[in-house]
Protein backbone atom coordinates (compact mmCIF):
# COMPACT_ATOMS: atom_id res chain seq x y z
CA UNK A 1 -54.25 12.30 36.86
CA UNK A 2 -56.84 12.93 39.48
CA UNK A 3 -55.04 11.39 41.92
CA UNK A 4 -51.62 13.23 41.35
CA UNK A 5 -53.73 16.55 41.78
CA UNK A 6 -55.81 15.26 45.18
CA UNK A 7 -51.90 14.35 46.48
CA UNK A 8 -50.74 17.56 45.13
CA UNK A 9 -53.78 19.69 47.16
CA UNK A 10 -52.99 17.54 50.44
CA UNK A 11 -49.40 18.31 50.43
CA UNK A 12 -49.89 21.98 49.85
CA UNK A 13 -52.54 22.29 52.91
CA UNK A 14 -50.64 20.34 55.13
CA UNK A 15 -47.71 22.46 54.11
CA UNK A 16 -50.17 25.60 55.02
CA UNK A 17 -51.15 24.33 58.39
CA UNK A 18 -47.47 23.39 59.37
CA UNK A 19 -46.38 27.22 58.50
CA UNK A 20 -49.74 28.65 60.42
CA UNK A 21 -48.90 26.18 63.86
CA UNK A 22 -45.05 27.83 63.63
CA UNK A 23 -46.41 31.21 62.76
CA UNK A 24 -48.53 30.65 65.88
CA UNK A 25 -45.92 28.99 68.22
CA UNK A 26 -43.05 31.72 67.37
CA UNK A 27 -45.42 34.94 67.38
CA UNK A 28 -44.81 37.14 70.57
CA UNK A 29 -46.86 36.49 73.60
CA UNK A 30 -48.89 39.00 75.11
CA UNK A 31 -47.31 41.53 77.30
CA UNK A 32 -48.77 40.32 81.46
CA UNK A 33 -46.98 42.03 83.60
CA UNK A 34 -45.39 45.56 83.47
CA UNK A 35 -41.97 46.00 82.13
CA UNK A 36 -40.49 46.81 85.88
CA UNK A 37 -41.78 44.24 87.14
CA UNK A 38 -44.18 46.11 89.79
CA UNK A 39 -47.49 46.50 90.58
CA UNK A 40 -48.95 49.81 88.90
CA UNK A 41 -48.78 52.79 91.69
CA UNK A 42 -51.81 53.65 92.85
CA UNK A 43 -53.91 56.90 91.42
CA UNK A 44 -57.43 58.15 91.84
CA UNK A 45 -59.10 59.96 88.56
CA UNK A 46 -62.49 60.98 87.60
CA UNK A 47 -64.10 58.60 85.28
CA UNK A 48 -66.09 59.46 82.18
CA UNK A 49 -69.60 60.14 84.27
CA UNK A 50 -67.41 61.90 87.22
CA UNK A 51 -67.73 59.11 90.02
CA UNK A 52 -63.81 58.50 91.18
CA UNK A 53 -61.40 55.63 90.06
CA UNK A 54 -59.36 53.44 92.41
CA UNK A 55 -56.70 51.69 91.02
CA UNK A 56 -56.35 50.19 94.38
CA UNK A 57 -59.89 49.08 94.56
CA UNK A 58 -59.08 46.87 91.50
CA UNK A 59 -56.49 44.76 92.67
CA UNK A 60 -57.00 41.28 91.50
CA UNK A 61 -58.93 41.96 88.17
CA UNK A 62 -57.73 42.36 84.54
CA UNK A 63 -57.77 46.30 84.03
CA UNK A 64 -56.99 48.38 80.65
CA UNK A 65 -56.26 52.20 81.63
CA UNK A 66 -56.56 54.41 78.61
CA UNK A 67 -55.95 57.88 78.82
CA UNK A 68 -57.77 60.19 76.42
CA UNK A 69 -56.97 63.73 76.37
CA UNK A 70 -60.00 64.60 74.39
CA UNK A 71 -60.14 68.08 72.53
CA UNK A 72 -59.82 71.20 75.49
């Protein structure tokens, strides 16, 4: 009886980790490159403590712009 149940467990995990791998292997990939196709155009802005922003001047490195619009 133990046995039927230990057989019974291993099927249902292996059953879980197939279904997580192809969860895994069909869920979207993370957006790299812009939707055009093109390199960003390049802007200067004010950062948070006032010194200016290149976008130009990061060229080569992973960037995340977020835009707040804060309460004014």
């Amino acid at each position: 009886m133990l046995r039927k149940i230990l057989i019974g467990v291993g099927v249902l995990l292996i059953a879980l980790v197939v279904l997580v791998v192809a969860g895994l292997y069909v869920y979207p990939k993370a957006q790299i490159v812009s939707a055009t196709q093109q390199a960003a155009p390049d802007f200067t802005l004010k950062d948070a403590t006032g010194k200016d922003f290149n976008l130009a001047a990061q060229r080569g490195h992973k960037v995340v712009l977020y835009f707040y619009r804060g309460y004014w």
